[in-house]
PDB file of N, CA and C in Angstrom:
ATOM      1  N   UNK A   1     125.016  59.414 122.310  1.00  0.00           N
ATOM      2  CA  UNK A   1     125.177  59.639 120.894  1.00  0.00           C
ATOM      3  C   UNK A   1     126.175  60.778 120.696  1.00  0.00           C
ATOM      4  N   UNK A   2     127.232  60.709 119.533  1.00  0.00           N
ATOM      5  CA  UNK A   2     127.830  61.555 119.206  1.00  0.00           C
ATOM      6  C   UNK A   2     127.703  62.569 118.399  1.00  0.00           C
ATOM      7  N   UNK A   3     127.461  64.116 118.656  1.00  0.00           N
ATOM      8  CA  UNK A   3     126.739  64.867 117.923  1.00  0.00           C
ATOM      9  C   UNK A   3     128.018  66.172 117.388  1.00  0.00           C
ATOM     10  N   UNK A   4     128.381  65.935 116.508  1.00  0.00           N
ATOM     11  CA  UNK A   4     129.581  66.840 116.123  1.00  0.00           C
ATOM     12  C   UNK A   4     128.898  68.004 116.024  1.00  0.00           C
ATOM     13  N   UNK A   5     129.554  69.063 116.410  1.00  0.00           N
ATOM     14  CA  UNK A   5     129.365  70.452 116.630  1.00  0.00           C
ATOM     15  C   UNK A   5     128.711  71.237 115.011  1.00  0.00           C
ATOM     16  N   UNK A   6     130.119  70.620 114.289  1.00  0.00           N
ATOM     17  CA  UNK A   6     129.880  71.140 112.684  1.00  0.00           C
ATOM     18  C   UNK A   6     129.609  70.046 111.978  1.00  0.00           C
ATOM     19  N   UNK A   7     128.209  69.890 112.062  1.00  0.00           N
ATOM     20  CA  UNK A   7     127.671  69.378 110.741  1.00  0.00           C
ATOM     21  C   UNK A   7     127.810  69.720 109.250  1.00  0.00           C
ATOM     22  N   UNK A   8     128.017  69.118 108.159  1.00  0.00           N
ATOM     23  CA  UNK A   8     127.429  69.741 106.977  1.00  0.00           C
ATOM     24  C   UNK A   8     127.316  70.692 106.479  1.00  0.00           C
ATOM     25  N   UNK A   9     125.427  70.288 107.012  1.00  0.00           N
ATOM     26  CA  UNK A   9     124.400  71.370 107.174  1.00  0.00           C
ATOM     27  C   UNK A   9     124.664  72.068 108.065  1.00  0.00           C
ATOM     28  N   UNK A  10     125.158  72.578 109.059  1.00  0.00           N
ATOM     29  CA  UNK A  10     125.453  73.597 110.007  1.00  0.00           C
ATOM     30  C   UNK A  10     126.826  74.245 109.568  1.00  0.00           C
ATOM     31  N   UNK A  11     127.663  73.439 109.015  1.00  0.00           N
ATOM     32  CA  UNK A  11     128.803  74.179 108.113  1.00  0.00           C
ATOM     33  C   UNK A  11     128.192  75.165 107.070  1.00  0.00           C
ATOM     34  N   UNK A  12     127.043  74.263 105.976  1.00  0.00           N
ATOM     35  CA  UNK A  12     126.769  75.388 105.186  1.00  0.00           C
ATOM     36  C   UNK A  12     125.762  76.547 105.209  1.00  0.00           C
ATOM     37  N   UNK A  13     124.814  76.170 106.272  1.00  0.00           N
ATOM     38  CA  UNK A  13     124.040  77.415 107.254  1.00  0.00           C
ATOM     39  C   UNK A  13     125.384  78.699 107.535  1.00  0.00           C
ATOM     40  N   UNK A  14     126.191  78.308 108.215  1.00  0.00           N
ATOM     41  CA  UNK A  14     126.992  79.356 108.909  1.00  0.00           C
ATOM     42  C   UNK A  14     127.372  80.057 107.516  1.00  0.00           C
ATOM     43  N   UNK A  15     128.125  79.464 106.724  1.00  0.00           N
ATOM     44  CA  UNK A  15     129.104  80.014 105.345  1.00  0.00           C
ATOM     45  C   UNK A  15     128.071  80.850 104.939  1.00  0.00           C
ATOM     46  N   UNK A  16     126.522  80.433 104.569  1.00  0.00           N
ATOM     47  CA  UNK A  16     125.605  81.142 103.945  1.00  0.00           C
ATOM     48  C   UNK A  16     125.392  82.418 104.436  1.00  0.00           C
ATOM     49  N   UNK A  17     125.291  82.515 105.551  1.00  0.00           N
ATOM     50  CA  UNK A  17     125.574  83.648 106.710  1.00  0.00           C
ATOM     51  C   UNK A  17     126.170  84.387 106.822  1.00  0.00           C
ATOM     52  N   UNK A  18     127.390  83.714 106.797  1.00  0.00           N
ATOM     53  CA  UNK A  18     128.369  84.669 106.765  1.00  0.00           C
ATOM     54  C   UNK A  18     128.735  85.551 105.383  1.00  0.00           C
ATOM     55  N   UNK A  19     128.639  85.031 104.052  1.00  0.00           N
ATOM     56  CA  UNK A  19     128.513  85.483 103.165  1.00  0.00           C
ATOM     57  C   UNK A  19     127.093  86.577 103.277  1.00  0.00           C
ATOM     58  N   UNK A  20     126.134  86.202 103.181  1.00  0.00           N
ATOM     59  CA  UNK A  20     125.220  87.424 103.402  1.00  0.00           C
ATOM     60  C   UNK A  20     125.521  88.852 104.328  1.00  0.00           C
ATOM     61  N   UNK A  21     126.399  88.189 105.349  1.00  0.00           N
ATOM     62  CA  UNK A  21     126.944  89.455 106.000  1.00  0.00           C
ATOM     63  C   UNK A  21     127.820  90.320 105.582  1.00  0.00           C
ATOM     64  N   UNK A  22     128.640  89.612 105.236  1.00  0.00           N
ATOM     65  CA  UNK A  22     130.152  89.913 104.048  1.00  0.00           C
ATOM     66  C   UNK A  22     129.302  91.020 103.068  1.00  0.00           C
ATOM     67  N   UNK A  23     128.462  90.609 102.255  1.00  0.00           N
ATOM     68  CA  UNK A  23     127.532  91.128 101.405  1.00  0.00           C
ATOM     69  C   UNK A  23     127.044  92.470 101.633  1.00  0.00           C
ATOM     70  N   UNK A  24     126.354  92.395 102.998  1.00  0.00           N
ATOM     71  CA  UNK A  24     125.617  93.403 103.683  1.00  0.00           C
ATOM     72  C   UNK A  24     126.417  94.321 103.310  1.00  0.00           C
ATOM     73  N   UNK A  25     127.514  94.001 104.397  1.00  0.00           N
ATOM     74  CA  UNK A  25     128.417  95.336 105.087  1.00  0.00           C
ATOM     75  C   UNK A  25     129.464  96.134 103.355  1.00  0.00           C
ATOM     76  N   UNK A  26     129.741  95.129 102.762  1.00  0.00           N
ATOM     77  CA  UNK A  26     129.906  95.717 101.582  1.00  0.00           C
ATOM     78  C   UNK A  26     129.256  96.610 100.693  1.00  0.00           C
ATOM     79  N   UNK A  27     128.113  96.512 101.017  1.00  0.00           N
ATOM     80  CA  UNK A  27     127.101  97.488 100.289  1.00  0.00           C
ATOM     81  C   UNK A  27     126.702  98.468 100.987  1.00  0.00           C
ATOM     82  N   UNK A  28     127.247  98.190 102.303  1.00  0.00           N
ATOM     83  CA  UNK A  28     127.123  99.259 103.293  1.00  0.00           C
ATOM     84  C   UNK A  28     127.965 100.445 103.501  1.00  0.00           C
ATOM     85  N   UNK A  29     129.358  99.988 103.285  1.00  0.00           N
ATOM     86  CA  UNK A  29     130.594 100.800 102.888  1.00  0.00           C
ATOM     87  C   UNK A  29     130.698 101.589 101.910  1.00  0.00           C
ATOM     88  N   UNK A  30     129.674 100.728 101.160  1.00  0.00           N
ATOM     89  CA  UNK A  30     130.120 101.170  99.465  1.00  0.00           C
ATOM     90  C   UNK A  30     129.175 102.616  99.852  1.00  0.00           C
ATOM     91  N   UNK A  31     127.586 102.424 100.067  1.00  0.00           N
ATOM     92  CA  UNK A  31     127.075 103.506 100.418  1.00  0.00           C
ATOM     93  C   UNK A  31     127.870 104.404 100.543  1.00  0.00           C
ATOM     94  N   UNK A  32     128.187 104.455 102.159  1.00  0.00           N
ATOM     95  CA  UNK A  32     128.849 105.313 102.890  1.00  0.00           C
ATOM     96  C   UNK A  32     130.020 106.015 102.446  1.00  0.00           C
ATOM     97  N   UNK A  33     130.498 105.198 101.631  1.00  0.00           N
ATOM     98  CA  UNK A  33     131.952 105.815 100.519  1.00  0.00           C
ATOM     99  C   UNK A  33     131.249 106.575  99.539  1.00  0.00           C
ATOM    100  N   UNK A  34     130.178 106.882  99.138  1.00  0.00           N
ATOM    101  CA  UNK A  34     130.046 107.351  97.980  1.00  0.00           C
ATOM    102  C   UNK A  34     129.023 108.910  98.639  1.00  0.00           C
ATOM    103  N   UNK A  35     128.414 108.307  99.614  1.00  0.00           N
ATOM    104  CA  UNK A  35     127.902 109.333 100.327  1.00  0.00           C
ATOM    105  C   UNK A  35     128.798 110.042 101.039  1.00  0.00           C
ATOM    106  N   UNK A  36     130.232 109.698 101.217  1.00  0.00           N
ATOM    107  CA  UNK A  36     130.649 111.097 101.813  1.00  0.00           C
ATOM    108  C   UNK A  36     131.353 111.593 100.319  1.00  0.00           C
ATOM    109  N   UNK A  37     132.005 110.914  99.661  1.00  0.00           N
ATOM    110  CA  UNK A  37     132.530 111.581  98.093  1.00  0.00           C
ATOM    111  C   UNK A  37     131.596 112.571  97.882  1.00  0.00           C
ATOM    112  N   UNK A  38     129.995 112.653  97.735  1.00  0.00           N
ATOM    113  CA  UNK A  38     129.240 113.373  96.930  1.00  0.00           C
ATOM    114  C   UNK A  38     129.357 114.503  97.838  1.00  0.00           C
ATOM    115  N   UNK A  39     129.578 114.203  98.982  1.00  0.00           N
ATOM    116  CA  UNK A  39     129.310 115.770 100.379  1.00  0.00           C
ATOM    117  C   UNK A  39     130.329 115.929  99.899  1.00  0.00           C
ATOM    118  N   UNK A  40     131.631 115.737  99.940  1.00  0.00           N
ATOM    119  CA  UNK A  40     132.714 116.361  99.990  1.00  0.00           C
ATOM    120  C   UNK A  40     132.559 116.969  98.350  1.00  0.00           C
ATOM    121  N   UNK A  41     132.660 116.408  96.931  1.00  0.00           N
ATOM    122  CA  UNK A  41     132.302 116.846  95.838  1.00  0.00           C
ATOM    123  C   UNK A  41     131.559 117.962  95.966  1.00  0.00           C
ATOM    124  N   UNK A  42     130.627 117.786  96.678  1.00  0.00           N
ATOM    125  CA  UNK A  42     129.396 119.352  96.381  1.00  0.00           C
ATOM    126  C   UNK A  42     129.640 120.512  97.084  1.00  0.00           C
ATOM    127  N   UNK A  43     130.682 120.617  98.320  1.00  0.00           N
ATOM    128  CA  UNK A  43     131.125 121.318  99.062  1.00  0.00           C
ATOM    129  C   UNK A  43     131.416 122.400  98.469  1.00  0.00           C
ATOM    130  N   UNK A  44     132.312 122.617  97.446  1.00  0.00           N
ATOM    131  CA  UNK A  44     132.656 123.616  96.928  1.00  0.00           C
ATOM    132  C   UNK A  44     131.763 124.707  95.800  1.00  0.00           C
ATOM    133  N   UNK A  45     130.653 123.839  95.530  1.00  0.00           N
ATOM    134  CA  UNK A  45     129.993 124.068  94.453  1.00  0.00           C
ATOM    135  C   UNK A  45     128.709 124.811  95.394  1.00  0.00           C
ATOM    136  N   UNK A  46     128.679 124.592  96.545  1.00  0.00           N
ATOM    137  CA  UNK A  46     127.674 125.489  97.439  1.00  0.00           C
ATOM    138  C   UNK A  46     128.730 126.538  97.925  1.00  0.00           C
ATOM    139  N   UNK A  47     130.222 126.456  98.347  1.00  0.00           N
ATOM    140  CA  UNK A  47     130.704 127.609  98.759  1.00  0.00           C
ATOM    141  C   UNK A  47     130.793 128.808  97.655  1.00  0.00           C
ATOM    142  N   UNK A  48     130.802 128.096  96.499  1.00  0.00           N
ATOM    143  CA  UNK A  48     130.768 129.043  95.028  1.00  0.00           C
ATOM    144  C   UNK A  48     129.316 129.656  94.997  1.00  0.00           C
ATOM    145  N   UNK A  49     128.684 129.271  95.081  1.00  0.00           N
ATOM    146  CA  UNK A  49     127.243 129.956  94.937  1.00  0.00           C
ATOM    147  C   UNK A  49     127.158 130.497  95.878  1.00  0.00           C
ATOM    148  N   UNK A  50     127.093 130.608  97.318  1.00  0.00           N
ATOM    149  CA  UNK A  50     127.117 131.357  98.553  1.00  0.00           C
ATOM    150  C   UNK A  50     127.788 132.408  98.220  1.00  0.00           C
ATOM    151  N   UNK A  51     129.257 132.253  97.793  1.00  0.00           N
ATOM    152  CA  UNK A  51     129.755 133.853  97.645  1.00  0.00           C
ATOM    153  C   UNK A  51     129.376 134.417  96.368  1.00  0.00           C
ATOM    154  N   UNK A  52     128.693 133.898  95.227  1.00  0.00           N
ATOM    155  CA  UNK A  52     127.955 134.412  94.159  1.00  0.00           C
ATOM    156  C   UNK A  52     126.823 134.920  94.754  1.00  0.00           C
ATOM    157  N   UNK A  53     126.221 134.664  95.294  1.00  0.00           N
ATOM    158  CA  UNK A  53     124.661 135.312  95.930  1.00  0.00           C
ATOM    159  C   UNK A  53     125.326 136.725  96.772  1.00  0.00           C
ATOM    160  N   UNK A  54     126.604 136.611  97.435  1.00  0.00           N
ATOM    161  CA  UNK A  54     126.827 137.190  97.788  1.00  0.00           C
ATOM    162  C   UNK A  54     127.050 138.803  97.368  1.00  0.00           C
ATOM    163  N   UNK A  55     128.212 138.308  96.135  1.00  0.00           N
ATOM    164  CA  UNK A  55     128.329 139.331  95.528  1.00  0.00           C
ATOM    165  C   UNK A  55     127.631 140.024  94.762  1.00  0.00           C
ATOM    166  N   UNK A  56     126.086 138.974  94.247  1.00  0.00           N
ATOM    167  CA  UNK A  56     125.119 139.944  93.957  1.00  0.00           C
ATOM    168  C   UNK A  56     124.456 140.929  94.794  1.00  0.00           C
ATOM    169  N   UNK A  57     124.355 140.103  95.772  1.00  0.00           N
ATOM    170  CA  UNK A  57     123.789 141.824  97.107  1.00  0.00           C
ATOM    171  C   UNK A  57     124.841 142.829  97.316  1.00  0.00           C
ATOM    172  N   UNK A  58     125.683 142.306  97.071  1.00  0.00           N
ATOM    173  CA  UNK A  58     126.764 143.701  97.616  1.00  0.00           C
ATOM    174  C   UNK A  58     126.827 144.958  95.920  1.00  0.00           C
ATOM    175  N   UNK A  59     126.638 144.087  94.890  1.00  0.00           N
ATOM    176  CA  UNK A  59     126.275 144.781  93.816  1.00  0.00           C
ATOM    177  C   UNK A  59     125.110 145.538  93.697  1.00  0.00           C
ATOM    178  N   UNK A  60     124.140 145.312  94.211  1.00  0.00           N
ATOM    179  CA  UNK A  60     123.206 145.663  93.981  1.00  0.00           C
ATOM    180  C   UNK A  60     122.877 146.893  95.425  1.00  0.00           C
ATOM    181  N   UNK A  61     123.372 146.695  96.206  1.00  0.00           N
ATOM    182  CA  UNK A  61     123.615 148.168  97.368  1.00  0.00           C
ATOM    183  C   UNK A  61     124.357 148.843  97.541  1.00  0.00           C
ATOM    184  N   UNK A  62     125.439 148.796  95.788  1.00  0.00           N
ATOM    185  CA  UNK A  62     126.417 149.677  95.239  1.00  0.00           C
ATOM    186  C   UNK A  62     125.679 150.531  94.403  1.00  0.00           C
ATOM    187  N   UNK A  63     124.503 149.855  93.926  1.00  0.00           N
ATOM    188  CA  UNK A  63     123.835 150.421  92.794  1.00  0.00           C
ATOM    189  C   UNK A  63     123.107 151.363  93.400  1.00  0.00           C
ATOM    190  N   UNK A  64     122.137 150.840  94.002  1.00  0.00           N
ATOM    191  CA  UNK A  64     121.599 151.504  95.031  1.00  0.00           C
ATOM    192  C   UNK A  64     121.980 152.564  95.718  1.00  0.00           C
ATOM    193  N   UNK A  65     123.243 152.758  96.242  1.00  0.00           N
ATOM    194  CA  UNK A  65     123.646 154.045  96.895  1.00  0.00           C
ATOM    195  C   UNK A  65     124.203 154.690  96.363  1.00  0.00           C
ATOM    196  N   UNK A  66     124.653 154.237  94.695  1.00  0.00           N
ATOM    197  CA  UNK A  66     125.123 155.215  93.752  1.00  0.00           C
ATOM    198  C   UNK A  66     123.965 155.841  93.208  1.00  0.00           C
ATOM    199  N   UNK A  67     122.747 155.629  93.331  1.00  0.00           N
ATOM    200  CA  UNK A  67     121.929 155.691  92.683  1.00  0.00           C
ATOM    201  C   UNK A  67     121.222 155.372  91.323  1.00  0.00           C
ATOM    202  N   UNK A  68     121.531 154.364  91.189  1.00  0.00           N
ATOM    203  CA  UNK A  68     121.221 153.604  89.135  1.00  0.00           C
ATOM    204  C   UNK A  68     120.416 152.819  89.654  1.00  0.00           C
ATOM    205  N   UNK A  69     119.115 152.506  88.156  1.00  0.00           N
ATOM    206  CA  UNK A  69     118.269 151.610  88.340  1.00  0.00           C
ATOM    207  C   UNK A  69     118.929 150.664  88.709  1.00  0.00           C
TER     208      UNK A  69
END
């Protein structure tokens, strides 16, 4: 009997497949694109507050050794 490799139904099994994968990995990228945008976005907004915290301690052991409440 002659049994062709690509059936049909084995044509539209695979396509279905493959589209779901297509799918996957697209939503997978997309993630990953947006999750490094937000790291990179917030980067600066923690280096700004780091040296704000900063400069409040250094203010405040100016005060301190000048002597003011």
């Amino acid at each position: 009997m002659n049994d062709p490799l690509w059936t049909p139904e084995r044509l539209a099994f695979a396509h279905d497949r493959a589209h779901a994968e297509a799918q996957r990995l697209r939503l997978e990228a997309l993630a990953d694109f947006w999750r490094t945008t937000d790291a990179l976005l917030a980067e600066p907004g923690r280096q700004a507050q780091r040296a704000a915290e900063r400069l409040r301690h250094r203010l405040m052991r100016h005060q301190q050794w000048r002597g003011q409440p």
